[in-house]
PDB file of N, CA and C in Angstrom:
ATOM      1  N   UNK A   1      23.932 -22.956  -5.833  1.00  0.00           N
ATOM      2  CA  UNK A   1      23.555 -22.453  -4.521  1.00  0.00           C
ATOM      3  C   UNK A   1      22.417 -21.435  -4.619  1.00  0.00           C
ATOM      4  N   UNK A   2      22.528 -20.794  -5.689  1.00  0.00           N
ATOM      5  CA  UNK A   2      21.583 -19.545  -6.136  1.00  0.00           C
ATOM      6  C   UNK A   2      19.855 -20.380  -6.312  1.00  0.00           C
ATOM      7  N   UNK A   3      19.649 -21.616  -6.487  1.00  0.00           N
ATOM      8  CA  UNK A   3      18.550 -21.874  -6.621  1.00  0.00           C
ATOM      9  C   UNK A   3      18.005 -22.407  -5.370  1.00  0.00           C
ATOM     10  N   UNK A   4      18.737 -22.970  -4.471  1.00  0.00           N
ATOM     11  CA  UNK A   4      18.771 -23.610  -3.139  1.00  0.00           C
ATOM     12  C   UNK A   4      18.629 -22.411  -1.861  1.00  0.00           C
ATOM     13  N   UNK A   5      19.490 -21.568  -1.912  1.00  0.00           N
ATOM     14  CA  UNK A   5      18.637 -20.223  -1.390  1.00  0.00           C
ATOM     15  C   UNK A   5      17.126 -19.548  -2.217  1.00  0.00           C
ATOM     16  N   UNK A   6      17.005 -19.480  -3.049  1.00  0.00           N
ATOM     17  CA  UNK A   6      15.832 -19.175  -3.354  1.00  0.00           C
ATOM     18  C   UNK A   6      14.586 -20.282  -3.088  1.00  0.00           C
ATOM     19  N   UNK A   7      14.752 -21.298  -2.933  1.00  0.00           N
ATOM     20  CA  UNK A   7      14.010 -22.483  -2.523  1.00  0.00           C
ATOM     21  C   UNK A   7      13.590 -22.191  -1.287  1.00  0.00           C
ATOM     22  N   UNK A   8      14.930 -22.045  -0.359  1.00  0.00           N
ATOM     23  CA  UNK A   8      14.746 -21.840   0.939  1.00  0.00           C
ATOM     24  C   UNK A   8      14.037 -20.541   1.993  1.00  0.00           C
ATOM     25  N   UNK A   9      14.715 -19.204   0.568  1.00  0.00           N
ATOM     26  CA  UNK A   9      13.693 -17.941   1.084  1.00  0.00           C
ATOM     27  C   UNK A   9      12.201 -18.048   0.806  1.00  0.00           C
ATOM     28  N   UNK A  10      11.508 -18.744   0.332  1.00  0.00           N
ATOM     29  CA  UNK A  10      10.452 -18.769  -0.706  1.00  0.00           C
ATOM     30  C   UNK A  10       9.773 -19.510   0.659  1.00  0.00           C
ATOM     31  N   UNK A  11      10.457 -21.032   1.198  1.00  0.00           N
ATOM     32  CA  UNK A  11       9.779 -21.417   2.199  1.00  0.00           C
ATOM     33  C   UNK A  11       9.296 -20.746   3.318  1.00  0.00           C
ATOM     34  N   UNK A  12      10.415 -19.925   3.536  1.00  0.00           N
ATOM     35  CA  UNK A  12      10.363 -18.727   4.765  1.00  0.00           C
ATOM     36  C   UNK A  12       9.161 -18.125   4.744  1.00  0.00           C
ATOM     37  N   UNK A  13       9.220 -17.972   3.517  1.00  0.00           N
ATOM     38  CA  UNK A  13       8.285 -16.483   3.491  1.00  0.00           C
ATOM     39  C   UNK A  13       6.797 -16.946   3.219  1.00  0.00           C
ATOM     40  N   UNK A  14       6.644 -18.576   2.551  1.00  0.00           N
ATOM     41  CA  UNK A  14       4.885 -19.227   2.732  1.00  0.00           C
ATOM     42  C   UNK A  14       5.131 -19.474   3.924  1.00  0.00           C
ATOM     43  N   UNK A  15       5.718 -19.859   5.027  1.00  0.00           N
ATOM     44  CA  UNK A  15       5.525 -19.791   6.802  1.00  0.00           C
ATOM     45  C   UNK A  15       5.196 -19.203   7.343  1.00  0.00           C
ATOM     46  N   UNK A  16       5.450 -17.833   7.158  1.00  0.00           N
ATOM     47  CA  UNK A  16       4.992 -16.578   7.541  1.00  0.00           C
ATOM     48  C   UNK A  16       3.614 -15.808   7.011  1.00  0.00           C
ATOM     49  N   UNK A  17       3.017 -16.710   6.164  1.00  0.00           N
ATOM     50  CA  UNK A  17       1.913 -15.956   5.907  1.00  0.00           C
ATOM     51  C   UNK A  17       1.780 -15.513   4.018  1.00  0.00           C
ATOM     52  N   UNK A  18       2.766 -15.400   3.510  1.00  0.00           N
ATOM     53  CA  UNK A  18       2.640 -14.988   2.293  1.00  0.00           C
ATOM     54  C   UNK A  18       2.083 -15.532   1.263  1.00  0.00           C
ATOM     55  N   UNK A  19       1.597 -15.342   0.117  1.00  0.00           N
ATOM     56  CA  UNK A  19       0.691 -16.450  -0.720  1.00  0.00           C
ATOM     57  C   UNK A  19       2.153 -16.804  -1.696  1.00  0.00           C
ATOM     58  N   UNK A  20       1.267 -17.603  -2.475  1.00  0.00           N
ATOM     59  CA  UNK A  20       2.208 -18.005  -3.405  1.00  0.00           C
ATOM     60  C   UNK A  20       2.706 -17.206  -4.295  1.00  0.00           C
ATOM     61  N   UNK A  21       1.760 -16.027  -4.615  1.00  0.00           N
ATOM     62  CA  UNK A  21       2.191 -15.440  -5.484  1.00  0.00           C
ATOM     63  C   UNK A  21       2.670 -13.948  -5.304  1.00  0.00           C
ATOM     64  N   UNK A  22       2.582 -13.595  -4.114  1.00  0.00           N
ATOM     65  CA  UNK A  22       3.387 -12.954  -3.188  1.00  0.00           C
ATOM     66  C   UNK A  22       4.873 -13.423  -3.598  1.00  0.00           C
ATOM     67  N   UNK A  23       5.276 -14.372  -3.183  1.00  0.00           N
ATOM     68  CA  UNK A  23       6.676 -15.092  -2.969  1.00  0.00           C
ATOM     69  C   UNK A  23       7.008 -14.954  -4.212  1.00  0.00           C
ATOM     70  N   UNK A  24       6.458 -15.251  -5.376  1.00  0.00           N
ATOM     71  CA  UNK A  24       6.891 -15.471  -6.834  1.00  0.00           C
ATOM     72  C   UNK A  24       7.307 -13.745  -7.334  1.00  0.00           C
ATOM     73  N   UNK A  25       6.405 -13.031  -6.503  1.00  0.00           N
ATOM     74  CA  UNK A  25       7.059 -11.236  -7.316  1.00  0.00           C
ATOM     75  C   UNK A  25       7.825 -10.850  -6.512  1.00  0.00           C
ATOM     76  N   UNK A  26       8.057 -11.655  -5.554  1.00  0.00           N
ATOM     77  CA  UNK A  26       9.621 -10.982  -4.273  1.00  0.00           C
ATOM     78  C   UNK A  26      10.752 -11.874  -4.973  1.00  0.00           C
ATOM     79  N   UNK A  27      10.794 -13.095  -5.581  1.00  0.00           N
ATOM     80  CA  UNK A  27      11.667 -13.499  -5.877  1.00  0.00           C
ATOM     81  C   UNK A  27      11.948 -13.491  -7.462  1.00  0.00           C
ATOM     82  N   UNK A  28      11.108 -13.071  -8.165  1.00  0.00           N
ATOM     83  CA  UNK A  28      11.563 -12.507  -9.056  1.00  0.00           C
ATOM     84  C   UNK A  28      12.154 -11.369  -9.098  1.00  0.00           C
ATOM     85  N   UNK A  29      12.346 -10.434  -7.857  1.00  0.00           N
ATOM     86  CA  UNK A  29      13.338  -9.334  -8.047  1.00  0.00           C
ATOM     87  C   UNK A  29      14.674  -9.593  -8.027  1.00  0.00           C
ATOM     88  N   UNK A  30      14.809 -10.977  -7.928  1.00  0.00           N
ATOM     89  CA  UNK A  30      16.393 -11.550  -6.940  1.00  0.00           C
ATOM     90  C   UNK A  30      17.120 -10.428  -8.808  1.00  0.00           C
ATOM     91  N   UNK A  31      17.956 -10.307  -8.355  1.00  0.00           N
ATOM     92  CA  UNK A  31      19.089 -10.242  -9.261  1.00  0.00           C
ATOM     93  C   UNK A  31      19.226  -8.689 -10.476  1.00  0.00           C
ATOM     94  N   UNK A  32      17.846  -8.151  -9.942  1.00  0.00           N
ATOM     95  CA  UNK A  32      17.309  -6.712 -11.070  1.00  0.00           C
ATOM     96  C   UNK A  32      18.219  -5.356  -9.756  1.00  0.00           C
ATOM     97  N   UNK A  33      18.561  -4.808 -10.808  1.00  0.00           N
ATOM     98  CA  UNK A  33      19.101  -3.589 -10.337  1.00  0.00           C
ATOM     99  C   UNK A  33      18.257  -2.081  -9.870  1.00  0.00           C
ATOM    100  N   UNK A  34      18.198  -1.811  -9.055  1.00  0.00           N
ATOM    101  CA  UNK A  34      16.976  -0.718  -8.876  1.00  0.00           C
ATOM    102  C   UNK A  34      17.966   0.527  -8.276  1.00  0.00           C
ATOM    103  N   UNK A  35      17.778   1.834  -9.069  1.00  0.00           N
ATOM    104  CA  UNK A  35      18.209   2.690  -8.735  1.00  0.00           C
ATOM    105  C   UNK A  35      17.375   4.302  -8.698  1.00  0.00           C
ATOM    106  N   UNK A  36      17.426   4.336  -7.088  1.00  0.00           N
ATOM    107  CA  UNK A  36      16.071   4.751  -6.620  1.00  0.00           C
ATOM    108  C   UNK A  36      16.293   6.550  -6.961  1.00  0.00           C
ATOM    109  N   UNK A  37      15.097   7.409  -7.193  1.00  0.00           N
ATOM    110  CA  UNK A  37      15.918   8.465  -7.097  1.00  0.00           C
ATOM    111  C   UNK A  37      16.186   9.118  -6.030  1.00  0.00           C
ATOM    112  N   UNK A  38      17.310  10.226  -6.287  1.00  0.00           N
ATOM    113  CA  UNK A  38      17.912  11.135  -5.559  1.00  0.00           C
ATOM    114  C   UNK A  38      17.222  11.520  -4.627  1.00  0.00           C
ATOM    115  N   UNK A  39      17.567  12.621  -3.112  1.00  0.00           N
ATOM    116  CA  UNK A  39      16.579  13.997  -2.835  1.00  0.00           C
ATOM    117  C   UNK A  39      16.807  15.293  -4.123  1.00  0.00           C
ATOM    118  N   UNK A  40      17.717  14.857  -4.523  1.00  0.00           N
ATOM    119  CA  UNK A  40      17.748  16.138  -5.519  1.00  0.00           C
ATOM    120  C   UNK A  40      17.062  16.350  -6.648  1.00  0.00           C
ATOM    121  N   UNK A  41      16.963  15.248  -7.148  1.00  0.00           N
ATOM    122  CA  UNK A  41      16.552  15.044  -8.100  1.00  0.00           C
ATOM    123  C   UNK A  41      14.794  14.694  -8.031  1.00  0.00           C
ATOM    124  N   UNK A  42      14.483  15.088  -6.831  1.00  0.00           N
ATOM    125  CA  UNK A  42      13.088  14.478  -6.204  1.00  0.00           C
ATOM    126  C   UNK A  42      12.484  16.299  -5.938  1.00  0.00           C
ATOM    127  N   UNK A  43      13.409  17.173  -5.289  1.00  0.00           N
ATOM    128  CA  UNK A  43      13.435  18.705  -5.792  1.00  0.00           C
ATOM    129  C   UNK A  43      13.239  19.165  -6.529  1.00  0.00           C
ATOM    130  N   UNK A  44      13.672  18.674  -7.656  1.00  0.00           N
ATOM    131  CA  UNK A  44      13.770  19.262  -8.922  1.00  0.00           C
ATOM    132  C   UNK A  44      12.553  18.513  -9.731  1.00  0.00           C
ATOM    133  N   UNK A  45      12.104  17.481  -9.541  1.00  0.00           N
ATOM    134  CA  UNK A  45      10.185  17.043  -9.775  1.00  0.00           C
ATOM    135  C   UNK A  45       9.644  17.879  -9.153  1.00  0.00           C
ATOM    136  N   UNK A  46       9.322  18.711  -8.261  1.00  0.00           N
ATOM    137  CA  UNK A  46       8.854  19.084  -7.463  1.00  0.00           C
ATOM    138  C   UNK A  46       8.891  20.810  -7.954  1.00  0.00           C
ATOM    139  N   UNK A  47       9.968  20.926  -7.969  1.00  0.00           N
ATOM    140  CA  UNK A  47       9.684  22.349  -8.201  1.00  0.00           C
ATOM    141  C   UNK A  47       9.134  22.635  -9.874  1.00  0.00           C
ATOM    142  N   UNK A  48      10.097  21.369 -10.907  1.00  0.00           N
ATOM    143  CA  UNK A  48       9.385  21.435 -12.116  1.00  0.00           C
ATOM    144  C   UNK A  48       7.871  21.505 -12.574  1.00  0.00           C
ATOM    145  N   UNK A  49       6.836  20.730 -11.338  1.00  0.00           N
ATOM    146  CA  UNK A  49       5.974  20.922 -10.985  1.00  0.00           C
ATOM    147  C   UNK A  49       4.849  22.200 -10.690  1.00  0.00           C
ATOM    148  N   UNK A  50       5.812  22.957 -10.571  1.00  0.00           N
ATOM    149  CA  UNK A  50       5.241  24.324 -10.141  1.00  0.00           C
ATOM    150  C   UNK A  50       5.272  25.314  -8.902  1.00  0.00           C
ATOM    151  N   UNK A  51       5.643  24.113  -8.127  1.00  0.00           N
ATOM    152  CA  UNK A  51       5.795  24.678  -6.429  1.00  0.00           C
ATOM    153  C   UNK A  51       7.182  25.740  -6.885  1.00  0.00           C
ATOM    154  N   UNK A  52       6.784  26.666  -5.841  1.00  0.00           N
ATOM    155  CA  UNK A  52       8.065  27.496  -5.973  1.00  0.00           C
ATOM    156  C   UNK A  52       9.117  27.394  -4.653  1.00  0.00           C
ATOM    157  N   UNK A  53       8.959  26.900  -3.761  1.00  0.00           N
ATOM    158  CA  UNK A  53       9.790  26.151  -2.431  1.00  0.00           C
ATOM    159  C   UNK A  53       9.854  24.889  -2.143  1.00  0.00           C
ATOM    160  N   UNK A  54      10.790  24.064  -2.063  1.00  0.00           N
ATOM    161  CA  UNK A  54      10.541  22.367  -1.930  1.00  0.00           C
ATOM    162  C   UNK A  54      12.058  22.845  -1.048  1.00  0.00           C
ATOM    163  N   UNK A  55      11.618  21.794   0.185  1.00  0.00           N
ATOM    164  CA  UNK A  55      12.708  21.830   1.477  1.00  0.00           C
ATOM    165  C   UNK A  55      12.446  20.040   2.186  1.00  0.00           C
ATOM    166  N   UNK A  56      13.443  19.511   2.383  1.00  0.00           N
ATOM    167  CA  UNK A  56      13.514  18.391   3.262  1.00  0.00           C
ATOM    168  C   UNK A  56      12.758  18.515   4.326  1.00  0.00           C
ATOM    169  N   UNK A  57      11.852  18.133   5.641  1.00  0.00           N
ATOM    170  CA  UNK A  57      11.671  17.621   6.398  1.00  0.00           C
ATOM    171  C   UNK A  57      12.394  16.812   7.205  1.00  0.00           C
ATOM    172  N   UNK A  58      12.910  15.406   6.654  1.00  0.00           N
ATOM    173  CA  UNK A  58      13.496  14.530   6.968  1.00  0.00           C
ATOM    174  C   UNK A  58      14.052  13.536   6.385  1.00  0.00           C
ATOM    175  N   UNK A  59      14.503  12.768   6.855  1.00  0.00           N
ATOM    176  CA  UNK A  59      15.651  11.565   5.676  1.00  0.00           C
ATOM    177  C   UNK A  59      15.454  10.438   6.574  1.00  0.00           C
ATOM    178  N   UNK A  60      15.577   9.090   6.436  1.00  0.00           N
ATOM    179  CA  UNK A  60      15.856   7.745   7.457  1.00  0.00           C
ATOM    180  C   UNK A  60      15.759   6.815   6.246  1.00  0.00           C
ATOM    181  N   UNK A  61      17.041   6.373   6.418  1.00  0.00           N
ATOM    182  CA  UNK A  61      17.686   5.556   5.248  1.00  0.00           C
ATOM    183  C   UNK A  61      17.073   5.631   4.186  1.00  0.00           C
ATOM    184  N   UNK A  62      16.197   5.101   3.170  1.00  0.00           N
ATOM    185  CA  UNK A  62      15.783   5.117   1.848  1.00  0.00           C
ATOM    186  C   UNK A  62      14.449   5.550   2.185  1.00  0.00           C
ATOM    187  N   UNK A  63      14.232   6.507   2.467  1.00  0.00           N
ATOM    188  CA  UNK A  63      12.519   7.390   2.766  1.00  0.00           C
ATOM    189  C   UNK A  63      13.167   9.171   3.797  1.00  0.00           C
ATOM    190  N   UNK A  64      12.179   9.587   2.657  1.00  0.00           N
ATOM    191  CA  UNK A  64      12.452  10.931   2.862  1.00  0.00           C
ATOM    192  C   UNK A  64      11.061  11.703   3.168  1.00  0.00           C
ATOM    193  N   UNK A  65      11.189  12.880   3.698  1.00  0.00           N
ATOM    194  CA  UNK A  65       9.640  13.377   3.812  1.00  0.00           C
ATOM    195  C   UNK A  65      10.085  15.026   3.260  1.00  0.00           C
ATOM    196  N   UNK A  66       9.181  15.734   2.642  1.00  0.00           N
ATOM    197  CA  UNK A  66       9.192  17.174   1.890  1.00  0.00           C
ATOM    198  C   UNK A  66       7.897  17.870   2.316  1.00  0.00           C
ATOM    199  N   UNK A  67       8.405  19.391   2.348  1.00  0.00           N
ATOM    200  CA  UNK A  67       7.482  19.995   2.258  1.00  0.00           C
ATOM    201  C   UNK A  67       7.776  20.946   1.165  1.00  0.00           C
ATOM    202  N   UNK A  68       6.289  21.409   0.102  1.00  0.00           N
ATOM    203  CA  UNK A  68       6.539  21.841  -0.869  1.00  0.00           C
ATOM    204  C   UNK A  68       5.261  23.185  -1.108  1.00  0.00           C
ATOM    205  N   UNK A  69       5.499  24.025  -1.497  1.00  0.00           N
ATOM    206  CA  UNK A  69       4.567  25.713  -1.335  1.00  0.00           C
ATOM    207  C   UNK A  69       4.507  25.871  -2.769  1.00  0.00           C
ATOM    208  N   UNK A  70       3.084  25.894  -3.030  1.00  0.00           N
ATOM    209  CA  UNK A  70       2.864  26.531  -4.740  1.00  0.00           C
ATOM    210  C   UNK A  70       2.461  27.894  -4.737  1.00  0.00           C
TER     211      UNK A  70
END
């Protein structure tokens, strides 16, 4: 079934406009694990950096916005 959905997303997505090789690096992600980082750990780049204040802005699901003072 795993190759028959990928057949079928692949069509989707040359319908819509995508090239071929577009489709080939979206579907080569099928199955890779991605583990995105933290806000905390996105702080702590940030201040390791040099800034001496790093504060949230905002959050909306997987995207965040910072403001940061050196």
């Amino acid at each position: 079934m795993t190759e028959l959905y990928l057949k079928r997303w692949r069509q989707f997505q040359l319908e819509r406009g995508r090239s071929e090789e577009e489709c080939e690096r979206h579907i080569s992600r099928y199955g890779k694990e991605y583990f995105p980082i933290t806000i905390n750990g996105e702080i702590n780049i940030i201040k390791s950096c040099g800034f001496r204040a790093a504060e949230i802005l905002w959050v909306s699901c997987m995207q965040a916005g910072f403001l940061a003072i050196k």
